[in-house]
Structures are given as C-alpha cells and as structure tokens.
N, C-alpha and C. Protein backbone atom coordinates (compact mmCIF):
# COMPACT_ATOMS: atom_id res chain seq x y z
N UNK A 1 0.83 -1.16 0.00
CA UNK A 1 0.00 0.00 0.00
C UNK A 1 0.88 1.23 0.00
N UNK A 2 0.27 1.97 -0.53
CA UNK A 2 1.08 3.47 -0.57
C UNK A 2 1.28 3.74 0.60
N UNK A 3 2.38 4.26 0.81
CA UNK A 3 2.80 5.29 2.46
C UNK A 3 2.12 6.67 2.55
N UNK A 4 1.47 6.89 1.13
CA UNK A 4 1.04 8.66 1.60
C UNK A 4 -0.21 8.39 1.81
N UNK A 5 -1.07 7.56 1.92
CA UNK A 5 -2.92 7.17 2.31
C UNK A 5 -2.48 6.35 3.29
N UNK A 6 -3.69 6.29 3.85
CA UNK A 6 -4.12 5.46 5.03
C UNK A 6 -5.56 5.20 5.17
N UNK A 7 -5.88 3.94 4.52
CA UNK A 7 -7.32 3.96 4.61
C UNK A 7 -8.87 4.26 5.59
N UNK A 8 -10.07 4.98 5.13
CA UNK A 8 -11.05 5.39 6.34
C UNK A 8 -11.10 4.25 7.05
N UNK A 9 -11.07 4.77 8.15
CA UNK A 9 -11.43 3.25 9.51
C UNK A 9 -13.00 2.90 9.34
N UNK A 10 -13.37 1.77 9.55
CA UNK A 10 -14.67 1.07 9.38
C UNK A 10 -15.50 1.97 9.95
N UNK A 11 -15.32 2.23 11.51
CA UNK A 11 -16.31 2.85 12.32
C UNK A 11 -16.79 4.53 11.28
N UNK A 12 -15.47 5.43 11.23
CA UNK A 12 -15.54 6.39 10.43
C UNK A 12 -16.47 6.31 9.25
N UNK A 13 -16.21 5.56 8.28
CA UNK A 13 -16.85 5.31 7.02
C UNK A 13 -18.54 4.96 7.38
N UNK A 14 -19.22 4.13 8.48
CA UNK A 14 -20.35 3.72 8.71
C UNK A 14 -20.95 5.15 9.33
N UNK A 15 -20.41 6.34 9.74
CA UNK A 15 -20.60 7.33 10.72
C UNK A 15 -21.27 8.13 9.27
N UNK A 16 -20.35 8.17 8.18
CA UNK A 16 -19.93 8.99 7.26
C UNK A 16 -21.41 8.79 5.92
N UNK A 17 -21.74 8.01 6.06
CA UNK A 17 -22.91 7.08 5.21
C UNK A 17 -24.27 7.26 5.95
N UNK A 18 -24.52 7.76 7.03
CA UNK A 18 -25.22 7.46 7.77
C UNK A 18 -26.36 9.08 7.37
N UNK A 19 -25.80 10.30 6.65
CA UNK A 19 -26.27 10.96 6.57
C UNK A 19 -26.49 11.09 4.70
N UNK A 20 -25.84 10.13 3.61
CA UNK A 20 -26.02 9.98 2.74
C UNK A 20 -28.02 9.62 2.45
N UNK A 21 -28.24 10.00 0.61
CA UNK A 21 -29.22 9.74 0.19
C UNK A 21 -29.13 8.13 0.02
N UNK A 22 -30.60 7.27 0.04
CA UNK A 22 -30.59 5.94 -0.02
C UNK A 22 -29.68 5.50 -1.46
N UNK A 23 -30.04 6.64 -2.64
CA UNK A 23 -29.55 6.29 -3.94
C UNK A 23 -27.74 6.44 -3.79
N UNK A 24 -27.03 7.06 -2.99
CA UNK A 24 -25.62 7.53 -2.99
C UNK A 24 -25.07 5.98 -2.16
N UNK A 25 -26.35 5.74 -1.12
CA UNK A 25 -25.73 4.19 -0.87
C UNK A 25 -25.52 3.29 -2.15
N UNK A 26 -26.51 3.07 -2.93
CA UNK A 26 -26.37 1.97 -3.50
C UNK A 26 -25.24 2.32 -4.85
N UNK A 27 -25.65 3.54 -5.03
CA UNK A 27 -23.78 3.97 -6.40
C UNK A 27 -22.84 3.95 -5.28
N UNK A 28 -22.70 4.30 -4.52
CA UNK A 28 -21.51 3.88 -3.67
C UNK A 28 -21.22 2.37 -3.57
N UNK A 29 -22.08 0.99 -3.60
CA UNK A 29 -21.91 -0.04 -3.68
C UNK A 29 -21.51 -0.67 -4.76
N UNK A 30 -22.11 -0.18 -6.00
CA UNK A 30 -21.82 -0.55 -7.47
C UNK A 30 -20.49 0.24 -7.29
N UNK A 31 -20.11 1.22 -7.05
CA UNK A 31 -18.71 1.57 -7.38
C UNK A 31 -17.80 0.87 -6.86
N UNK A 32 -17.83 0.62 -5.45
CA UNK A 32 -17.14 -0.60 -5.05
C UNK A 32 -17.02 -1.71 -5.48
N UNK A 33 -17.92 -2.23 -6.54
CA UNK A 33 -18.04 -3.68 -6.54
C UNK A 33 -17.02 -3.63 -7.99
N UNK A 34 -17.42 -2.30 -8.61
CA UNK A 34 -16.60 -2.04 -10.14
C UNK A 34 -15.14 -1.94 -10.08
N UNK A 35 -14.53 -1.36 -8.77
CA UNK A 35 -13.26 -1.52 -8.02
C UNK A 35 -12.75 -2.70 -7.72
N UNK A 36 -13.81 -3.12 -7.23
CA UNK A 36 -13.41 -4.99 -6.90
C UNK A 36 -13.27 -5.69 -8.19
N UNK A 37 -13.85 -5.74 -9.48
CA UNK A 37 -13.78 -6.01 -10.18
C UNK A 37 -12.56 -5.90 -11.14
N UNK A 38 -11.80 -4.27 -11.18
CA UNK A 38 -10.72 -4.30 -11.73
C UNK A 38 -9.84 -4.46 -10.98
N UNK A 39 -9.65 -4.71 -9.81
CA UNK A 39 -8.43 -5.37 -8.58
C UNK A 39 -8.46 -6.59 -9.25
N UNK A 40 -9.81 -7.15 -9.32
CA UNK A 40 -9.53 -8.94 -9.36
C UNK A 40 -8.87 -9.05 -10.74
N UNK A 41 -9.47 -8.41 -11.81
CA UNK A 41 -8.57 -8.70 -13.17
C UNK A 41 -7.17 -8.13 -13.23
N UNK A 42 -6.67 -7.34 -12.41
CA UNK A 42 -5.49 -6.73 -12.27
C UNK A 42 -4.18 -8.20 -11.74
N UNK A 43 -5.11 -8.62 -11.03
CA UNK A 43 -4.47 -10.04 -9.99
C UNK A 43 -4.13 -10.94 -10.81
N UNK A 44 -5.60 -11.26 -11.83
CA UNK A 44 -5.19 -12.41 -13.00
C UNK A 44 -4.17 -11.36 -13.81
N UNK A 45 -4.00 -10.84 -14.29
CA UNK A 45 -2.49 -10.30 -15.14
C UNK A 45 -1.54 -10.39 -14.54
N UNK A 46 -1.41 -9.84 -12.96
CA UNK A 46 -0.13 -9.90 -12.08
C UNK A 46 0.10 -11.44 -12.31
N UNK A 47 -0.83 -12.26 -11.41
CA UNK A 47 -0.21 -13.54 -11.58
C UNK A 47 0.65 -14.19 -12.25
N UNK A 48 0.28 -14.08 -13.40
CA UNK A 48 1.54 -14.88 -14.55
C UNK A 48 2.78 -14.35 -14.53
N UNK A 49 3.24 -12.93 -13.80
CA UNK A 49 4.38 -12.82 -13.33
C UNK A 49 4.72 -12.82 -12.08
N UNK A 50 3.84 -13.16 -11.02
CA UNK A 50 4.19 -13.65 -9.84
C UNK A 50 4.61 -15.06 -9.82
N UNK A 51 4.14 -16.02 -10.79
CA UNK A 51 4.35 -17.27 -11.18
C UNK A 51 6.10 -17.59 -11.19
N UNK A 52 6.47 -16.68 -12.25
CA UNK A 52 7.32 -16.48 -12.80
C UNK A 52 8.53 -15.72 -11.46
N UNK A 53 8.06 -15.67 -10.42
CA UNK A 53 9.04 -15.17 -9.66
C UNK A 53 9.04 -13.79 -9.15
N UNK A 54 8.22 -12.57 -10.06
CA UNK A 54 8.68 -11.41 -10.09
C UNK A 54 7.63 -11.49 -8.51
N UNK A 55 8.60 -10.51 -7.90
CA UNK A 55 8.47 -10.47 -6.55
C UNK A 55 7.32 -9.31 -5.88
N UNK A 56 7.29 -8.67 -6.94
CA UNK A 56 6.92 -6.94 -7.09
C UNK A 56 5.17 -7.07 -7.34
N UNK A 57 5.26 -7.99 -8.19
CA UNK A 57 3.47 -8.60 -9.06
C UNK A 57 3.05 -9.12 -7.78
N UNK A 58 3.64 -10.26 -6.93
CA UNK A 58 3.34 -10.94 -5.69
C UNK A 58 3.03 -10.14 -4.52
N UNK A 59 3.56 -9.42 -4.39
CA UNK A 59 3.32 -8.43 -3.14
C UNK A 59 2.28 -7.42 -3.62
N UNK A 60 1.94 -7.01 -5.05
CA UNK A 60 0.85 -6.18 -5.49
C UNK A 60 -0.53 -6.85 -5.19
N UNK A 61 -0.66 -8.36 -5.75
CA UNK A 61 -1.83 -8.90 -5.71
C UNK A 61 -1.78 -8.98 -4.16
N UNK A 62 -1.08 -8.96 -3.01
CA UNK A 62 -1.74 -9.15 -1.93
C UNK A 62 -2.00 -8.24 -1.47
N UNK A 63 -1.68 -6.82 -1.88
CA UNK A 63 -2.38 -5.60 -1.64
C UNK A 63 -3.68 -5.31 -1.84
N UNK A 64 -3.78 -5.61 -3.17
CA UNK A 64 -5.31 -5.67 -3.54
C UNK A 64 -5.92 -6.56 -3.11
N UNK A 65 -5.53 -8.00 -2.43
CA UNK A 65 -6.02 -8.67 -2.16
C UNK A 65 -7.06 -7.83 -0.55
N UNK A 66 -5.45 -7.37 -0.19
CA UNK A 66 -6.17 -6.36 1.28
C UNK A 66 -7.28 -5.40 0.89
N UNK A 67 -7.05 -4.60 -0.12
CA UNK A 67 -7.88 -3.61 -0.54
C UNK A 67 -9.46 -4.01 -1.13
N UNK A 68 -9.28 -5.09 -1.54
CA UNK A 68 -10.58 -5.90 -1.69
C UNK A 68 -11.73 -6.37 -0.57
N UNK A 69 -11.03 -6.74 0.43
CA UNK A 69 -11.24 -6.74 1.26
C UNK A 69 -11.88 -5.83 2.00
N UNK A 70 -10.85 -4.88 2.56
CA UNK A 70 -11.59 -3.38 2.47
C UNK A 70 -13.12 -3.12 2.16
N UNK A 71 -12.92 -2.82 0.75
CA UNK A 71 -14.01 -2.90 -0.28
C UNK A 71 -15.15 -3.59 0.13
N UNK A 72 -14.94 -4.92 0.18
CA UNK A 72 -16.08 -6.19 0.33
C UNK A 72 -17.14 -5.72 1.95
N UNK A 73 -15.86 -5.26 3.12
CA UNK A 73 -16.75 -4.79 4.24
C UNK A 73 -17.46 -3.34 4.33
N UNK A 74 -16.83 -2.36 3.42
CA UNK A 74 -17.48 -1.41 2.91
C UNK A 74 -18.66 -1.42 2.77
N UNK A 75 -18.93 -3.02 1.94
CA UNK A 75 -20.21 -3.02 1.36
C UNK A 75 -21.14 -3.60 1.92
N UNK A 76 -20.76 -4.18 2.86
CA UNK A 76 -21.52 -4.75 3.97
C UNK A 76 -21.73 -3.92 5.11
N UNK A 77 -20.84 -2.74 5.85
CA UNK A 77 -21.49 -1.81 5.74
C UNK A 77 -22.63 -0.66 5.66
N UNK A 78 -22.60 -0.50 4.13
CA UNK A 78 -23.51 -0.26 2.92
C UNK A 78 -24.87 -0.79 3.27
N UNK A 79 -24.78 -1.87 3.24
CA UNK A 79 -26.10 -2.44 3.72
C UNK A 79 -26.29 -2.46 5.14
N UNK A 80 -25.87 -2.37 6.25
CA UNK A 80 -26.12 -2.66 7.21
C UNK A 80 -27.21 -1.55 6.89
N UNK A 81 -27.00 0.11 6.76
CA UNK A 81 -27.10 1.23 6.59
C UNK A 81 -28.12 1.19 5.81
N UNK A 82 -28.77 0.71 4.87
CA UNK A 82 -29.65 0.41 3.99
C UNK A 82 -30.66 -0.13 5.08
N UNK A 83 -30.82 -1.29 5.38
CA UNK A 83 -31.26 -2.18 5.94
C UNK A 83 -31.59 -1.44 7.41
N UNK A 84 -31.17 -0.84 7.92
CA UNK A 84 -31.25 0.49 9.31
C UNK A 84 -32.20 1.04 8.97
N UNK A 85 -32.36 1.79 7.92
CA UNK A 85 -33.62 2.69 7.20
C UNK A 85 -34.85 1.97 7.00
N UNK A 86 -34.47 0.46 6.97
CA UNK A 86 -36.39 0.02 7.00
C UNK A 86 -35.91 -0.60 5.70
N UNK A 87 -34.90 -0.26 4.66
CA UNK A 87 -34.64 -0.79 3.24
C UNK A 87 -34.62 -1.73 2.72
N UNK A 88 -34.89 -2.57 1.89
CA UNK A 88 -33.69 -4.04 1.31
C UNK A 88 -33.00 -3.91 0.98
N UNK A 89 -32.02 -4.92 1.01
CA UNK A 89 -30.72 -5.11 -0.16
C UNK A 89 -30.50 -6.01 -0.96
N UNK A 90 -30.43 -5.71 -2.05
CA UNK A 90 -30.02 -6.96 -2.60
C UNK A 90 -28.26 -7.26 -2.80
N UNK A 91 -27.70 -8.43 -2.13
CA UNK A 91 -26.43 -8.59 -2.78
C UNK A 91 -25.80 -9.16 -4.36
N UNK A 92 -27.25 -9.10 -5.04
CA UNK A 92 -27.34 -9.59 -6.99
C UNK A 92 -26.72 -7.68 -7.27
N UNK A 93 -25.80 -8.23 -8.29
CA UNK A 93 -25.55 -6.56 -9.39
C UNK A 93 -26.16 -6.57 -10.26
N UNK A 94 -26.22 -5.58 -10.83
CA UNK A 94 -27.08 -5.85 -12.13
C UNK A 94 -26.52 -7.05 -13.20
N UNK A 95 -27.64 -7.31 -13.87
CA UNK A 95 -26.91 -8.22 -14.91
C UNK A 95 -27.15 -7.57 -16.56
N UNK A 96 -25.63 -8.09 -17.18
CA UNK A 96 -25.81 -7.41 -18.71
C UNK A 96 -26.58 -8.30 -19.38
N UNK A 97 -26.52 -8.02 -20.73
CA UNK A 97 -27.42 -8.49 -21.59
C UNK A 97 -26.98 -10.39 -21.70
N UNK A 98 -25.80 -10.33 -21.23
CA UNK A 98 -25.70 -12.14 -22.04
C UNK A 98 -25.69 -12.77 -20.32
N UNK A 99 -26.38 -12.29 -18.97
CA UNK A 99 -26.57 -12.78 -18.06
C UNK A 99 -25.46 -12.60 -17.43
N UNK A 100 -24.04 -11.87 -17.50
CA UNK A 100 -22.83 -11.98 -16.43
C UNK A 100 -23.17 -10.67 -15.82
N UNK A 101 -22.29 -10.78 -14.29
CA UNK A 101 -22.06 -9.39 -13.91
C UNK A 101 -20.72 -8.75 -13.40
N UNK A 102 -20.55 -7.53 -14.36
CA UNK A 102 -19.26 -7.02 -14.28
C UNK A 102 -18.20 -8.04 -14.77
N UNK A 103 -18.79 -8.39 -16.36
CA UNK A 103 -17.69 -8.88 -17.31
C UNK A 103 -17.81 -10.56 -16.72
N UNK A 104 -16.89 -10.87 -17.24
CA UNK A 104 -16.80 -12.22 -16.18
C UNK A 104 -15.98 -12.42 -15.37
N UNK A 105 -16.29 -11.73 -14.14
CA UNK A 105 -15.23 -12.22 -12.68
C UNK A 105 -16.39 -12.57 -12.08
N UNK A 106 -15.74 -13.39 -11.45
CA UNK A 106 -16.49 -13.86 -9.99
C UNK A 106 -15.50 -13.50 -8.95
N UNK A 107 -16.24 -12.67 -7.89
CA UNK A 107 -15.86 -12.12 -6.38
C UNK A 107 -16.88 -13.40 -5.47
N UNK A 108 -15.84 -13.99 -4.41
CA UNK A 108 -16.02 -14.33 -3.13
C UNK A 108 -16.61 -13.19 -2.54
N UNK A 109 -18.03 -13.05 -2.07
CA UNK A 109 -18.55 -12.89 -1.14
C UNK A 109 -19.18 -13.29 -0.02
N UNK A 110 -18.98 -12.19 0.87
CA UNK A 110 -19.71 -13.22 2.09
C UNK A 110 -21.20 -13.32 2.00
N UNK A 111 -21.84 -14.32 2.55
CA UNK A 111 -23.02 -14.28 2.51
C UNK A 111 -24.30 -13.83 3.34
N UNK A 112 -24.53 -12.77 3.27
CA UNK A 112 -25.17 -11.97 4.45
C UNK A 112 -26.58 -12.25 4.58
N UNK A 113 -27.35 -12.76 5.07
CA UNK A 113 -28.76 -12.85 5.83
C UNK A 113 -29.24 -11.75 5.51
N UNK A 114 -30.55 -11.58 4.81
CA UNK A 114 -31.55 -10.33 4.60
C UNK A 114 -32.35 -10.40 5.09
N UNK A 115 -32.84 -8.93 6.45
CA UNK A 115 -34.09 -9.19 6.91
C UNK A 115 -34.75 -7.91 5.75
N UNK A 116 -35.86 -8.72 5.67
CA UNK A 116 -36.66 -8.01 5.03
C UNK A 116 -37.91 -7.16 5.61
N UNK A 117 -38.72 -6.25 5.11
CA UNK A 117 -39.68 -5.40 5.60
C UNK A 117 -41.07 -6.54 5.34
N UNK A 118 -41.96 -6.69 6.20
CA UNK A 118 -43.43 -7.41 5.71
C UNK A 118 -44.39 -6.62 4.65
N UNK A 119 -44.71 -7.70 3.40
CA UNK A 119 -45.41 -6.44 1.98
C UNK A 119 -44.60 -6.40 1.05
N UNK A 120 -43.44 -6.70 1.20
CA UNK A 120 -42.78 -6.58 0.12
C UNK A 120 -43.23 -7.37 -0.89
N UNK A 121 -42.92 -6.74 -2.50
CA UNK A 121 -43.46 -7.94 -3.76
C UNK A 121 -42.60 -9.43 -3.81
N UNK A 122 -43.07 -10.35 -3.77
CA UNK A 122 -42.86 -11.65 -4.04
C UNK A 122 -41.74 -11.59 -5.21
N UNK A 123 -40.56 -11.87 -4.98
CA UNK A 123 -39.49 -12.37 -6.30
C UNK A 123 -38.97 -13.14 -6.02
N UNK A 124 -38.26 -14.10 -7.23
CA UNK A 124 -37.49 -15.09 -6.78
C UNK A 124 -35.72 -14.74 -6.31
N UNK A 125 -35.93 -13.37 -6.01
CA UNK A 125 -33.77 -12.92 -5.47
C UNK A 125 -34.30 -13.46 -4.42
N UNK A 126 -34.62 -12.42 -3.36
CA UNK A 126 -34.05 -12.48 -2.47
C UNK A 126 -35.40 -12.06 -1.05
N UNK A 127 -36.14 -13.26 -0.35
CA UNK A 127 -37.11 -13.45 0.76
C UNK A 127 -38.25 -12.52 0.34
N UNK A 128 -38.97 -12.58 -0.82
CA UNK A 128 -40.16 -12.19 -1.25
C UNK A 128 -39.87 -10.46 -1.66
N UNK A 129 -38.34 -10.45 -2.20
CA UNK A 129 -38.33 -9.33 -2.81
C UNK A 129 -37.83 -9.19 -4.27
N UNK A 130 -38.49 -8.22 -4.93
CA UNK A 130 -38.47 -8.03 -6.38
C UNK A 130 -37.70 -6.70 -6.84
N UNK A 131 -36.61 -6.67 -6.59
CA UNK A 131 -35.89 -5.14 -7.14
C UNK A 131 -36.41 -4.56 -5.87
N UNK A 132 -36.75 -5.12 -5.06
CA UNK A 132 -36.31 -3.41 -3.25
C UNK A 132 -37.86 -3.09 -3.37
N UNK A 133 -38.92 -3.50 -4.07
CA UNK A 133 -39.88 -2.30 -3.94
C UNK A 133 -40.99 -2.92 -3.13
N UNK A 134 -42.10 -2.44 -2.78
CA UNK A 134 -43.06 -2.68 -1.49
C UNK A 134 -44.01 -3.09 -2.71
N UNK A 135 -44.89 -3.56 -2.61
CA UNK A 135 -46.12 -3.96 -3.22
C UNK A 135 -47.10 -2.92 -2.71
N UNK A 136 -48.27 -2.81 -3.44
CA UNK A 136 -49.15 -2.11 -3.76
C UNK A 136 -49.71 -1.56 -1.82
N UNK A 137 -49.98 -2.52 -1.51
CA UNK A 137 -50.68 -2.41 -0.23
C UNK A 137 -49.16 -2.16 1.35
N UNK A 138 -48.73 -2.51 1.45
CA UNK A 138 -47.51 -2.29 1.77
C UNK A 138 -46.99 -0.78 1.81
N UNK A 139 -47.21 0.00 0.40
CA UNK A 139 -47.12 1.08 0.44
C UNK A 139 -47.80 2.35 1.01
N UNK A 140 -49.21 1.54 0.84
CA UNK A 140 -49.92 2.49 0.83
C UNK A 140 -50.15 2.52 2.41
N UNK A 141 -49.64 1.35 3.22
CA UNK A 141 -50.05 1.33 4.34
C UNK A 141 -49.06 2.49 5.66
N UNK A 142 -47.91 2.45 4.39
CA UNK A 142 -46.98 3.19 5.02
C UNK A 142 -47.32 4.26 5.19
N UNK A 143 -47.67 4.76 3.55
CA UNK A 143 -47.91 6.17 3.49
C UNK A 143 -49.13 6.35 4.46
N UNK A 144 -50.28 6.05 4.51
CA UNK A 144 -51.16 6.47 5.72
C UNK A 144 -50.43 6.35 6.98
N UNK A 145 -49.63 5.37 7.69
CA UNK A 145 -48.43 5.58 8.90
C UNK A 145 -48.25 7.01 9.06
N UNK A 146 -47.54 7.27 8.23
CA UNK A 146 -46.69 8.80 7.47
C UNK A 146 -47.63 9.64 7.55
N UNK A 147 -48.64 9.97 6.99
CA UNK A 147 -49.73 10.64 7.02
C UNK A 147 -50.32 10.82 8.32
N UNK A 148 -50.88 10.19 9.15
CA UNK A 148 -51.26 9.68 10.48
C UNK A 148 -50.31 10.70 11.68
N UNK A 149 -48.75 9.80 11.59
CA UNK A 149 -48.11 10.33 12.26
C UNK A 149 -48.00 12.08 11.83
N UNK A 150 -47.84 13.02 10.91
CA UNK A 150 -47.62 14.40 10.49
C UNK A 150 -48.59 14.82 11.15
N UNK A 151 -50.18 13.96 10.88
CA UNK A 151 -51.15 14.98 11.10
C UNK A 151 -51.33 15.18 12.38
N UNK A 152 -51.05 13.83 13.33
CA UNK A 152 -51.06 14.49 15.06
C UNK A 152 -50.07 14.88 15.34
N UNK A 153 -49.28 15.75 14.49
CA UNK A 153 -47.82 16.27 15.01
C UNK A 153 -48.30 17.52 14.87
N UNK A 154 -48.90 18.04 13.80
CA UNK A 154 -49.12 19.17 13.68
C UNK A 154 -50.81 19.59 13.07
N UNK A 155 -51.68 20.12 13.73
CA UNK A 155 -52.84 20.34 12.53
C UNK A 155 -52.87 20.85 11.85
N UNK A 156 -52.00 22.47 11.98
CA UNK A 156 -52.03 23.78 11.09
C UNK A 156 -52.11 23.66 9.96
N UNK A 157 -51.62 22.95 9.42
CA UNK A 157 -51.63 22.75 7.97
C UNK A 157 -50.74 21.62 7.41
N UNK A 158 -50.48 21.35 6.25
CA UNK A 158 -49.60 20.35 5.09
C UNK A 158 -48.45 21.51 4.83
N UNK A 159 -47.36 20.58 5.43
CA UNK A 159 -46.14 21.60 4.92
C UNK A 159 -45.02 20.83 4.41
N UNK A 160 -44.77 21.32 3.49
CA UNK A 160 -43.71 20.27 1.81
C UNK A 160 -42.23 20.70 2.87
C-alpha cells in the first residue's frame, strides 16, 4: 500500500454514510463492486508474473487482495445502513445483456442474511423481494403511517 494514504477506519466510514441519500448508498456499492472487479482482473495479469518469480506482481496482488477486502466490508457496511432505514438489499448486481455481472469475474462474497420489511413484492432474489420495492398495499399502508403520524404532530396545515 502506498505510504502517503491510510485507509477510512470502518467505524468512520459507517458514521460517514449514515447521513447519505438511499440512492448515494447503493452507487456507492456498485462503485465498489466495479473496483473490486478491476483489482480482481489486475491479480489475474499480475499472476503470470508472480508465477514467474517477479516479486513486485506478488506483493501487489496481496495488496489488492487487502484492498478488496476493504471494499467487500465497505459493502456490507452499505447495507447494514440500507437495511437500518427500513430498506432491502439486494447482494445480486445488475446483470448485462448475455446474463454476467461485471464482465466475467467472480468475487467471493460473504453471505449476508436479509431481513426483510413485511409487503414486500414476491421475487425469486431475495425473501419475497423483487428489485427493493413494497407492493401495492404495503405502500400504501406506510404512506397512511406517514400521514397519520404528520397529522397528530401538527394540525395547522400540510407543509412540503
């Protein structure tokens, strides 16, 4: 690792997210994962000269190996923070057109337990959720919650 950085400490970074928009979480996750992605293909190129002895390629891939790492709890994290807000997560990335994601690497991840919100739409990812979103009734039940709670907060009026 470079001597002139020193990476954000876990606690810092979860402090730091905590006042982010829900959408800055999840591009903050895809960016990480797009990072992880060119570390890991960086590793398969190093390799064939770490193979070969060069000492310099060997000690790089275990940097990134650290920095991946990094990365990977970042994103877990990420979700804790998601998931705090009442949110889902999904740990699926998007997928391109011929079904891979982010080219073809495969990243070791850990496998994190999703609790989910009750209402959510039925999909086959991830514990009766379909892309993060609430189903029809679910929503609406919130929004009256929401509604409910404003109006015995205040009568005077509706204020944006």
């Amino acid at each position: 690792m470079s001597s002139n950085s020193t990476p954000i400490h876990p606690h810092r970074f979860a402090e730091a997210i905590q006042d982010l928009p829900l959408s800055n979480l999840h591009f903050k996750a895809a960016e990480l994962r797009n990072s992880i992605a060119h570390l890991h293909s960086s590793n398969q190129q190093l390799q064939l000269f770490a193979d070969e002895g060069d000492h310099d390629c060997a000690e790089a891939i275990k940097e990134n190996m650290e920095v991946m790492d990094r990365m990977e709890n970042r994103i877990v994290l990420l979700k804790v923070e998601v998931e705090r807000r009442g949110y889902p997560w999904s740990d699926e990335e998007p997928r391109k057109a011929n079904g891979e994601a982010n080219g073809d690497r495969e990243v070791n991840r850990r496998h994190v337990h999703r609790n989910t919100p009750q209402g959510a739409v039925d999909g086959p990812e991830s514990n009766g959720l379909h892309g993060g979103r609430l189903g029809d009734e679910e929503l609406s039940r919130r929004l009256r919650e929401q509604l409910d709670e404003a109006g015995s907060e205040d009568e005077a009026g509706v204020h944006l």
